[in-house]
PDB file of N, CA and C in Angstrom:
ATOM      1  N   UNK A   1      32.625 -50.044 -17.046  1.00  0.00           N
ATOM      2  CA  UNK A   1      32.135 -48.801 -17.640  1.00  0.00           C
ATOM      3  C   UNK A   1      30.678 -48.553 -17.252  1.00  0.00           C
ATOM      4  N   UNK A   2      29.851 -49.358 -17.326  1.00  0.00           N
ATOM      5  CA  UNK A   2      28.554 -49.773 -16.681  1.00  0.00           C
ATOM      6  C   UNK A   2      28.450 -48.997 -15.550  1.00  0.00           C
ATOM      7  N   UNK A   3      29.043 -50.062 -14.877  1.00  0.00           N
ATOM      8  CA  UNK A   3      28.934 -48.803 -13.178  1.00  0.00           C
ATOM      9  C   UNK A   3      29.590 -47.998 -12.886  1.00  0.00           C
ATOM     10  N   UNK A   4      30.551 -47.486 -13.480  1.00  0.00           N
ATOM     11  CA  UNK A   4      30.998 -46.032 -13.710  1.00  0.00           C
ATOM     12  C   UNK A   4      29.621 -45.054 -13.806  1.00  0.00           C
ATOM     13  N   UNK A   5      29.106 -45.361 -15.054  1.00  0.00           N
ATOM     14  CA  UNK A   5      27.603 -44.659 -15.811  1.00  0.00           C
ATOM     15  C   UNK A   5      26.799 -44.778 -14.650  1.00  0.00           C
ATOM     16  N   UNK A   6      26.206 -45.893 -13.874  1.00  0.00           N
ATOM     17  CA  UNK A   6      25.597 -45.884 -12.924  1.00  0.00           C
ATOM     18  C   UNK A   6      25.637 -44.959 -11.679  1.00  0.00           C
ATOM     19  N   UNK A   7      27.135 -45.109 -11.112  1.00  0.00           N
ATOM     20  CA  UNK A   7      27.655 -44.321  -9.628  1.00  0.00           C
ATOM     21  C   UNK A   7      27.417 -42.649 -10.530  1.00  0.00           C
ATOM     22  N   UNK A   8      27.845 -42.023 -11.812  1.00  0.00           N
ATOM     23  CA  UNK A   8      27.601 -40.760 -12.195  1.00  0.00           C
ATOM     24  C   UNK A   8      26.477 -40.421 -11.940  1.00  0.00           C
ATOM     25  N   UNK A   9      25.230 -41.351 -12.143  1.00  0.00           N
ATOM     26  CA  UNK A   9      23.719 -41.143 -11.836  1.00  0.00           C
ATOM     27  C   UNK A   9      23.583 -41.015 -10.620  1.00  0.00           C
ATOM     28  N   UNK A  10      23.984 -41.930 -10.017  1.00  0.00           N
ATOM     29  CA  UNK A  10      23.444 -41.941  -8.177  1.00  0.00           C
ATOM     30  C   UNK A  10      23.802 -40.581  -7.777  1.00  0.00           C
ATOM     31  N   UNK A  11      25.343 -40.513  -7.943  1.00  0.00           N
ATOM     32  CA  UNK A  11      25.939 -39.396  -7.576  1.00  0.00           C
ATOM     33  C   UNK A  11      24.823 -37.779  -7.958  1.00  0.00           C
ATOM     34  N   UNK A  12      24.602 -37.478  -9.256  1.00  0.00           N
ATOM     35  CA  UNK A  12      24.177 -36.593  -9.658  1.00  0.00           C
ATOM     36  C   UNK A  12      22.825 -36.198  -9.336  1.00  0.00           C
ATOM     37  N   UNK A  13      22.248 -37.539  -8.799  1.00  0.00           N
ATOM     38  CA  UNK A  13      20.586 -37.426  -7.918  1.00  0.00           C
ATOM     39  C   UNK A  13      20.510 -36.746  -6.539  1.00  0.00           C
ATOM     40  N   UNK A  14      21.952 -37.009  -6.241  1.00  0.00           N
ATOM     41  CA  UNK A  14      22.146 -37.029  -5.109  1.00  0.00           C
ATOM     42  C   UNK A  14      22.595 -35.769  -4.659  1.00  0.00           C
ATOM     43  N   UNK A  15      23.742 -35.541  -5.590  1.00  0.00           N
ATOM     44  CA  UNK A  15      23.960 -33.897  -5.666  1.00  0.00           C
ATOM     45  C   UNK A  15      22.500 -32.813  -5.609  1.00  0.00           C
ATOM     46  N   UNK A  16      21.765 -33.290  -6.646  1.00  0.00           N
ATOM     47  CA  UNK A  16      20.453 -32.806  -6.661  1.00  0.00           C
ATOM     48  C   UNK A  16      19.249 -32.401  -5.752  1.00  0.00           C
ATOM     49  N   UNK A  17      19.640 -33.553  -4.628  1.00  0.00           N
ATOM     50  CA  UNK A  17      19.060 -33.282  -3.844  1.00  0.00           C
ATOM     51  C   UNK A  17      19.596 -33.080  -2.500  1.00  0.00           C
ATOM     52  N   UNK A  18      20.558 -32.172  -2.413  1.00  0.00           N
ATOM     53  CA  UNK A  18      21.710 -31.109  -1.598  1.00  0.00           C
ATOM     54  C   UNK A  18      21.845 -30.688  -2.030  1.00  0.00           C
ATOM     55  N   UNK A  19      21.498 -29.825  -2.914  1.00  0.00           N
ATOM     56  CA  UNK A  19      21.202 -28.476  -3.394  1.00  0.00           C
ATOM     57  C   UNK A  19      21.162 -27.574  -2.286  1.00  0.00           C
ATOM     58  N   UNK A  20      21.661 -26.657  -2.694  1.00  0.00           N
ATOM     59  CA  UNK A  20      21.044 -25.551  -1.502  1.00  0.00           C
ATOM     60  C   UNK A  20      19.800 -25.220  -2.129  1.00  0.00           C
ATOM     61  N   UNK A  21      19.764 -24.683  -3.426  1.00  0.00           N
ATOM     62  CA  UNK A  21      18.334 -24.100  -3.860  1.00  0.00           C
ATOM     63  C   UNK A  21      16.834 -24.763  -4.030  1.00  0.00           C
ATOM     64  N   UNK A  22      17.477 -26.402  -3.581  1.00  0.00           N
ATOM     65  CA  UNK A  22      16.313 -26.602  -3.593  1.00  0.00           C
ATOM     66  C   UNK A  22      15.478 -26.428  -2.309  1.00  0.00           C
ATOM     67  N   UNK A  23      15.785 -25.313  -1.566  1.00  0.00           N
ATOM     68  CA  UNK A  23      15.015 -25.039  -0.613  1.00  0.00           C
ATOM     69  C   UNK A  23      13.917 -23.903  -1.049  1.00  0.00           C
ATOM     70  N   UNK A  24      14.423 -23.597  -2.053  1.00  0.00           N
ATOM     71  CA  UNK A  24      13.101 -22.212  -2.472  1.00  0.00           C
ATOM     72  C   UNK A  24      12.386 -22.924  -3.938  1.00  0.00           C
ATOM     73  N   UNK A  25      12.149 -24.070  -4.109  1.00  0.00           N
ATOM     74  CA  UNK A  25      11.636 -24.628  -4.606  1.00  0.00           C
ATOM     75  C   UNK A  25      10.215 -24.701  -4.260  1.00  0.00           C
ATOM     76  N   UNK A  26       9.758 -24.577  -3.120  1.00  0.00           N
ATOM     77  CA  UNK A  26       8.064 -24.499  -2.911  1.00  0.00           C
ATOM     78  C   UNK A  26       7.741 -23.279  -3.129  1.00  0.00           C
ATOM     79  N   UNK A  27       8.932 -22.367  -2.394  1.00  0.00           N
ATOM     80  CA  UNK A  27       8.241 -20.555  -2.980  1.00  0.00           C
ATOM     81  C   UNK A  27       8.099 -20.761  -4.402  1.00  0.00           C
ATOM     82  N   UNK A  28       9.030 -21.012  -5.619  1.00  0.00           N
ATOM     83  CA  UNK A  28       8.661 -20.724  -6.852  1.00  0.00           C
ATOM     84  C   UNK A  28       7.564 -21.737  -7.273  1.00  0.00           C
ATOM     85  N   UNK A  29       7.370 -23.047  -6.933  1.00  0.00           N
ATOM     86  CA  UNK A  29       5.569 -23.265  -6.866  1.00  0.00           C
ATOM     87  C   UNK A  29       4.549 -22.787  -6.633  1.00  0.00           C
ATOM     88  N   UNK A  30       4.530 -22.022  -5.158  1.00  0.00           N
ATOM     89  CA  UNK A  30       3.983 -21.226  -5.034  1.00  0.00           C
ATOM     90  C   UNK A  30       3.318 -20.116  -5.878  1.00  0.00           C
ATOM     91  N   UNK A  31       4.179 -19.575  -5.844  1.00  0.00           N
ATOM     92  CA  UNK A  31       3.997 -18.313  -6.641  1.00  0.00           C
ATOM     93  C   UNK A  31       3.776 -18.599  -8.262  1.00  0.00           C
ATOM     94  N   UNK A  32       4.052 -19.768  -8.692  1.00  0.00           N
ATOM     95  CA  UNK A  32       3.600 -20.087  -9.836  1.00  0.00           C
ATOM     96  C   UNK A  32       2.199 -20.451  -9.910  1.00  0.00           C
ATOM     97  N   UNK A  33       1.660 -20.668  -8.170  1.00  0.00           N
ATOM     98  CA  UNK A  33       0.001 -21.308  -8.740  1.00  0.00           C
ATOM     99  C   UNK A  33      -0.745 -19.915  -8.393  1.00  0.00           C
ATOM    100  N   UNK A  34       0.130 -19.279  -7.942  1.00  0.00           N
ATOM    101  CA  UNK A  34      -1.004 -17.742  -7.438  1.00  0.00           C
ATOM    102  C   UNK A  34      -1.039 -17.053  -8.357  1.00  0.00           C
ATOM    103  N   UNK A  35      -0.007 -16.990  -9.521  1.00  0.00           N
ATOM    104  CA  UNK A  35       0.090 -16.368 -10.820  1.00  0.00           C
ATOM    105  C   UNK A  35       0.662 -17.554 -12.198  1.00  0.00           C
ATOM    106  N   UNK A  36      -0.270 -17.103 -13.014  1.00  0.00           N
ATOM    107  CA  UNK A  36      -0.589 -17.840 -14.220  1.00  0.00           C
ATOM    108  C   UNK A  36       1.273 -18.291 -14.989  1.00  0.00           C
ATOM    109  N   UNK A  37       1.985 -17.123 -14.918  1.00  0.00           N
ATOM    110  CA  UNK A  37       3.222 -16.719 -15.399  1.00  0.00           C
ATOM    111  C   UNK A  37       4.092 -16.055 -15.170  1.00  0.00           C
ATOM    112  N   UNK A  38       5.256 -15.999 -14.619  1.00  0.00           N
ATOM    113  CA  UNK A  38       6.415 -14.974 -14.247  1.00  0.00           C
ATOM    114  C   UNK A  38       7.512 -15.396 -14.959  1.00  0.00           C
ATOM    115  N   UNK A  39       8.352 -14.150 -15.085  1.00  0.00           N
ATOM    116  CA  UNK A  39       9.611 -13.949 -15.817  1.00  0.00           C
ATOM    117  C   UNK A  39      10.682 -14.225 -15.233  1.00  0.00           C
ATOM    118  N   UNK A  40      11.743 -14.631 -15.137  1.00  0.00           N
ATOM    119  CA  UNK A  40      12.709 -14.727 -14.246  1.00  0.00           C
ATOM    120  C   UNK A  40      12.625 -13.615 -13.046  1.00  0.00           C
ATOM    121  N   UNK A  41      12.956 -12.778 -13.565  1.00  0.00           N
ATOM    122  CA  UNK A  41      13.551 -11.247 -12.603  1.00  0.00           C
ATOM    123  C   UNK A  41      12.472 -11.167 -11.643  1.00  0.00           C
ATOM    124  N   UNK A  42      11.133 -11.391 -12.343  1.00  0.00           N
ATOM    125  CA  UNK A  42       9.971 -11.023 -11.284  1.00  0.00           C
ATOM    126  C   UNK A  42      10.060 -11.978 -10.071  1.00  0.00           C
ATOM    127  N   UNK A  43      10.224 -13.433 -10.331  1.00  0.00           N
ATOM    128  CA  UNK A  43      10.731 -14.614  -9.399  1.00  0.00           C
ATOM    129  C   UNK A  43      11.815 -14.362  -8.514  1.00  0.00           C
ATOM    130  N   UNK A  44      13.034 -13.748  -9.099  1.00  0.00           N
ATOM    131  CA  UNK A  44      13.940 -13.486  -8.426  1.00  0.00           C
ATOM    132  C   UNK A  44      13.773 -12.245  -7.661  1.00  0.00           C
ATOM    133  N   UNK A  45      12.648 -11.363  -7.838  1.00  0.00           N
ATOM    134  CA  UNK A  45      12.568  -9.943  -6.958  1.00  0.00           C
ATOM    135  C   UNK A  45      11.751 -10.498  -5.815  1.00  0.00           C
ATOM    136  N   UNK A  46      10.756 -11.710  -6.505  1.00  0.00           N
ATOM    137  CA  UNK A  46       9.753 -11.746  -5.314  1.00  0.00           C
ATOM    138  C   UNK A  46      10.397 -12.520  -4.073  1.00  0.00           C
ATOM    139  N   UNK A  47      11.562 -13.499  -4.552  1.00  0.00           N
ATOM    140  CA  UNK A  47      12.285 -14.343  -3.210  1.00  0.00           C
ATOM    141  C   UNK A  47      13.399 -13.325  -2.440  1.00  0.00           C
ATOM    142  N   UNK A  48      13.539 -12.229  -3.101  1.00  0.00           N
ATOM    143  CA  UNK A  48      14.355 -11.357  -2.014  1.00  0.00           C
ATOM    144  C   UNK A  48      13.495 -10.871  -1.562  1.00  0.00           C
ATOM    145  N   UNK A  49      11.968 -10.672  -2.049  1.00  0.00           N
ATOM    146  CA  UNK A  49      11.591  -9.863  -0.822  1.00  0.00           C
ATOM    147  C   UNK A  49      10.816 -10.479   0.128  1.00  0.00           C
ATOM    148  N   UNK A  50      10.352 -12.078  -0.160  1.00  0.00           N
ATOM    149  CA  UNK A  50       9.667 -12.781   0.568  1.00  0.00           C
ATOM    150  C   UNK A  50      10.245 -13.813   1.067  1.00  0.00           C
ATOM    151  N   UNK A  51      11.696 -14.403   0.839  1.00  0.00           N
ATOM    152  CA  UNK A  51      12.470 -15.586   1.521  1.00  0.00           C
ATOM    153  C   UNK A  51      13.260 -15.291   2.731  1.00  0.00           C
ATOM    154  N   UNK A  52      12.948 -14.919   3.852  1.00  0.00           N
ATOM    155  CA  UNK A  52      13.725 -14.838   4.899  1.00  0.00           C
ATOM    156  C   UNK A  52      14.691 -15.694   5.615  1.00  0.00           C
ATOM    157  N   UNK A  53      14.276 -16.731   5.370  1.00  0.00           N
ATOM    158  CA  UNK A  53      15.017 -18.041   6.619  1.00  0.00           C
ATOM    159  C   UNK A  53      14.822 -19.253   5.571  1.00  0.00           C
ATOM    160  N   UNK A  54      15.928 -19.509   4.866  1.00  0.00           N
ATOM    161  CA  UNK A  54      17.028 -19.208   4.565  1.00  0.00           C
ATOM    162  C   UNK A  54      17.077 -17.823   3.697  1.00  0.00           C
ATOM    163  N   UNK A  55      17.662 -16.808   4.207  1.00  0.00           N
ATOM    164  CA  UNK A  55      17.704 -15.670   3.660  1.00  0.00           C
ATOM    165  C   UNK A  55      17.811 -16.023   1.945  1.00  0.00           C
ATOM    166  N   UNK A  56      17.337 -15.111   0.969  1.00  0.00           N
ATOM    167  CA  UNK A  56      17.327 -15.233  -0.346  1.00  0.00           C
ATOM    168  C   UNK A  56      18.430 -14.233  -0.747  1.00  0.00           C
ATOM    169  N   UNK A  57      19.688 -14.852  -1.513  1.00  0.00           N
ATOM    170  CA  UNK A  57      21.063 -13.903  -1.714  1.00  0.00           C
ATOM    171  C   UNK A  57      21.152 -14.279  -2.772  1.00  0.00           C
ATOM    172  N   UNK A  58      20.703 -14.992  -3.837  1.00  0.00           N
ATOM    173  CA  UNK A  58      21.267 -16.207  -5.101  1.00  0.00           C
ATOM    174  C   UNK A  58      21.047 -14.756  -6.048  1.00  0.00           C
ATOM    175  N   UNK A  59      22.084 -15.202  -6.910  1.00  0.00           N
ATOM    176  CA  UNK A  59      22.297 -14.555  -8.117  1.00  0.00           C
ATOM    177  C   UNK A  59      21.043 -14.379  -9.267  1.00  0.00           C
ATOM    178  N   UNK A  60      20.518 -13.604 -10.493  1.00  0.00           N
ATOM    179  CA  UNK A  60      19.842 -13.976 -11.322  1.00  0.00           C
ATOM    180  C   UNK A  60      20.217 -15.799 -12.025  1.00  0.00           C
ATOM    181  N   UNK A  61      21.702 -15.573 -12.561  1.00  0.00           N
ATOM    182  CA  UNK A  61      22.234 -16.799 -12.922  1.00  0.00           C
ATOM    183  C   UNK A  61      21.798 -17.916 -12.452  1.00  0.00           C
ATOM    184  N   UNK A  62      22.235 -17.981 -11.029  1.00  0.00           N
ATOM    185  CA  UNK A  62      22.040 -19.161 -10.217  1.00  0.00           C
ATOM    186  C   UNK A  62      20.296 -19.790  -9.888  1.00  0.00           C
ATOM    187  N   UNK A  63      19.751 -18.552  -9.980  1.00  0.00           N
ATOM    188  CA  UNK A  63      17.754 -18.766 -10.258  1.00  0.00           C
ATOM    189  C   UNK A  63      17.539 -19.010 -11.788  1.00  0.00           C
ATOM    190  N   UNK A  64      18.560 -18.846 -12.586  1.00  0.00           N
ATOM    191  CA  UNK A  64      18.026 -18.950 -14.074  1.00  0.00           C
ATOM    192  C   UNK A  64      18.524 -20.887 -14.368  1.00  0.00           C
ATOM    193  N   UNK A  65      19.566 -21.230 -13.469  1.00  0.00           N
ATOM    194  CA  UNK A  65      20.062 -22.388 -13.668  1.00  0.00           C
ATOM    195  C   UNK A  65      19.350 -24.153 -13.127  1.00  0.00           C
ATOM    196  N   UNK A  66      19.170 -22.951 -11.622  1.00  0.00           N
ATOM    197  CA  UNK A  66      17.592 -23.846 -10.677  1.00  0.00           C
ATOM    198  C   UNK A  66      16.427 -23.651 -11.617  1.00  0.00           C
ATOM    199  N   UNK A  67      16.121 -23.138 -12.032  1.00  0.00           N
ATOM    200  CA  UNK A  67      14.708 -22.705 -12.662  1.00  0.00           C
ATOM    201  C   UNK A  67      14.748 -24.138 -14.198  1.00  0.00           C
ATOM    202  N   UNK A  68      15.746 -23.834 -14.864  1.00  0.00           N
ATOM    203  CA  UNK A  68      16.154 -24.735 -15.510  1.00  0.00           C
ATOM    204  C   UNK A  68      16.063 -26.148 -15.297  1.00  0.00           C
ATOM    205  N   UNK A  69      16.975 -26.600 -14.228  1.00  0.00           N
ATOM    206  CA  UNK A  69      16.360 -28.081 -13.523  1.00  0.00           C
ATOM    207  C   UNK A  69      15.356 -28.627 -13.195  1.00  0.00           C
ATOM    208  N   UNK A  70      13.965 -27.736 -12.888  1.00  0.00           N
ATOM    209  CA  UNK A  70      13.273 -27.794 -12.669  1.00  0.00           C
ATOM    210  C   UNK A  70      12.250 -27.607 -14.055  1.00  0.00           C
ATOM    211  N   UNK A  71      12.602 -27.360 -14.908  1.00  0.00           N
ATOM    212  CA  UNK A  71      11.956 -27.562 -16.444  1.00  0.00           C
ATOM    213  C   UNK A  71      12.331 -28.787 -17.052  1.00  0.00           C
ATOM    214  N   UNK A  72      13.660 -28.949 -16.415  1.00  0.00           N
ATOM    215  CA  UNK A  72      14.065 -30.271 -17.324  1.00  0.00           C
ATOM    216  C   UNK A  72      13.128 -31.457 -15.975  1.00  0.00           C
ATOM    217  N   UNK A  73      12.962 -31.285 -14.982  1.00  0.00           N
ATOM    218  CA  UNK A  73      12.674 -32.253 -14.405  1.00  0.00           C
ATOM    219  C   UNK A  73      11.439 -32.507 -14.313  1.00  0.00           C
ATOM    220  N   UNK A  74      10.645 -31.237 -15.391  1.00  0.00           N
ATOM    221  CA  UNK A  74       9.350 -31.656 -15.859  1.00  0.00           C
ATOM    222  C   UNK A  74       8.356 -30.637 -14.520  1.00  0.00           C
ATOM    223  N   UNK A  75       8.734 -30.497 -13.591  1.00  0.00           N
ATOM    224  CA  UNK A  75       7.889 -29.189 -13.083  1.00  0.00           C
ATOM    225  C   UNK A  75       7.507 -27.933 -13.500  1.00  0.00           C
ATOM    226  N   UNK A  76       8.541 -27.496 -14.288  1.00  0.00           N
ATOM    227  CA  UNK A  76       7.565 -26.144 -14.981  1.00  0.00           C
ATOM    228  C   UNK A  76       7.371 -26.252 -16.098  1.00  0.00           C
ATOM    229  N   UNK A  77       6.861 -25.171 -16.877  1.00  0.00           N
ATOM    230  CA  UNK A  77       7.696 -25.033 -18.447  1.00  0.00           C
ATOM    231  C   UNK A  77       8.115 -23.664 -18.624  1.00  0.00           C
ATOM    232  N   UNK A  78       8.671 -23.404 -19.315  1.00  0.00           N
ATOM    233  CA  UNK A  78       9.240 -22.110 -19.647  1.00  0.00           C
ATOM    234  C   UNK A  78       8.631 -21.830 -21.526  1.00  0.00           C
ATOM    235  N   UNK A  79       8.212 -20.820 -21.454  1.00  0.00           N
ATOM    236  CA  UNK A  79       7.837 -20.134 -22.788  1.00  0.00           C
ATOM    237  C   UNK A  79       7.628 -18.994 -22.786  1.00  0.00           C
ATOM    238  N   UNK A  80       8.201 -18.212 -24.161  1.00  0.00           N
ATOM    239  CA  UNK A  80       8.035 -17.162 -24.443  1.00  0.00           C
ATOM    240  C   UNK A  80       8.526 -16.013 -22.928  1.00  0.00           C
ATOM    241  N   UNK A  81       9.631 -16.386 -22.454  1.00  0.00           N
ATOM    242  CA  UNK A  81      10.409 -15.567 -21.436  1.00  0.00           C
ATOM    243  C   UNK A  81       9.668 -15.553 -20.642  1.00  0.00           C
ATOM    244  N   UNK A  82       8.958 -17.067 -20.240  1.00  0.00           N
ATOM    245  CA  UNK A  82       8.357 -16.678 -18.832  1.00  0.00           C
ATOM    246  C   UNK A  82       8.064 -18.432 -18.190  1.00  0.00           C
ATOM    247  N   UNK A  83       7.699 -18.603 -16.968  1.00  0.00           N
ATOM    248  CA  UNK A  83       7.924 -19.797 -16.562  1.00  0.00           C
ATOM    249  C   UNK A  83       6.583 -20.133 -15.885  1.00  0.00           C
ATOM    250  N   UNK A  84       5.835 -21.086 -15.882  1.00  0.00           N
ATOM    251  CA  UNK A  84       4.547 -21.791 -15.276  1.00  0.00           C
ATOM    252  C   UNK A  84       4.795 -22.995 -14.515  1.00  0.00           C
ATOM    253  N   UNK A  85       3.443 -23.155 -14.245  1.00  0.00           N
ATOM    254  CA  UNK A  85       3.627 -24.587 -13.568  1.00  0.00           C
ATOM    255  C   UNK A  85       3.508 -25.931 -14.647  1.00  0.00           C
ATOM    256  N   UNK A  86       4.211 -26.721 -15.056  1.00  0.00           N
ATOM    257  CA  UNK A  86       4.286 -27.659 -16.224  1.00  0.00           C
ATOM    258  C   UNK A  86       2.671 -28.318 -16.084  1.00  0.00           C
ATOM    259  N   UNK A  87       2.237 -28.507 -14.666  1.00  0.00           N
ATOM    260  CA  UNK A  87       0.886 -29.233 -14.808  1.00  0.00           C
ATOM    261  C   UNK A  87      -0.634 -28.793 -14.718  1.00  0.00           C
ATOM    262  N   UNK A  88      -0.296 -27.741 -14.750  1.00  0.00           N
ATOM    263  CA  UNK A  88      -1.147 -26.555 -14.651  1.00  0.00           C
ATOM    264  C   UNK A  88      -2.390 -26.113 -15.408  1.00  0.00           C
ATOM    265  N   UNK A  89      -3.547 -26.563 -15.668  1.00  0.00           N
ATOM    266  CA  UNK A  89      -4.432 -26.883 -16.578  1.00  0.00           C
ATOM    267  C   UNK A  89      -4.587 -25.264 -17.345  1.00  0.00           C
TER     268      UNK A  89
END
């Protein structure tokens, strides 16, 4: 049962990092240190109009779900309907 629990972890790190989305992971850093705070939608307007290669097609959902992982994984925070950089003085 042990390494059952274990291989779910490896596995799920791993998944994590084959992501497709985690390729627009530096744009939403980005743009989190050039501005104090953005809202989802504003994040998601600014990678369609600034992600070319890999073209930016992802759903609101699918940016609300990445955006998420990335709160739980302690890079941003999210408050009050809007998202920062978690380390961000």
């Amino acid at each position: 049962l042990s390494a059952a629990m274990e291989t779910g972890t490896v596995e799920q790190s791993t998944s994590k990092a084959n992501d497709p989305m985690r390729v627009y992971e530096s744009y939403v850093l980005g743009m989190l240190q050039n501005f104090d705070s953005l809202p989802l939608e504003r994040i998601h307007s600014m990678l369609k109009m600034f992600v070319v290669s890999p073209a930016y097609d992802k759903s609101s959902k699918e940016l609300f779900e990445f955006l998420d992982e990335l709160v739980l994984d302690g890079k941003l925070r999210f408050a009050q309907g809007t998202y920062s950089l978690a380390n961000k003085n």
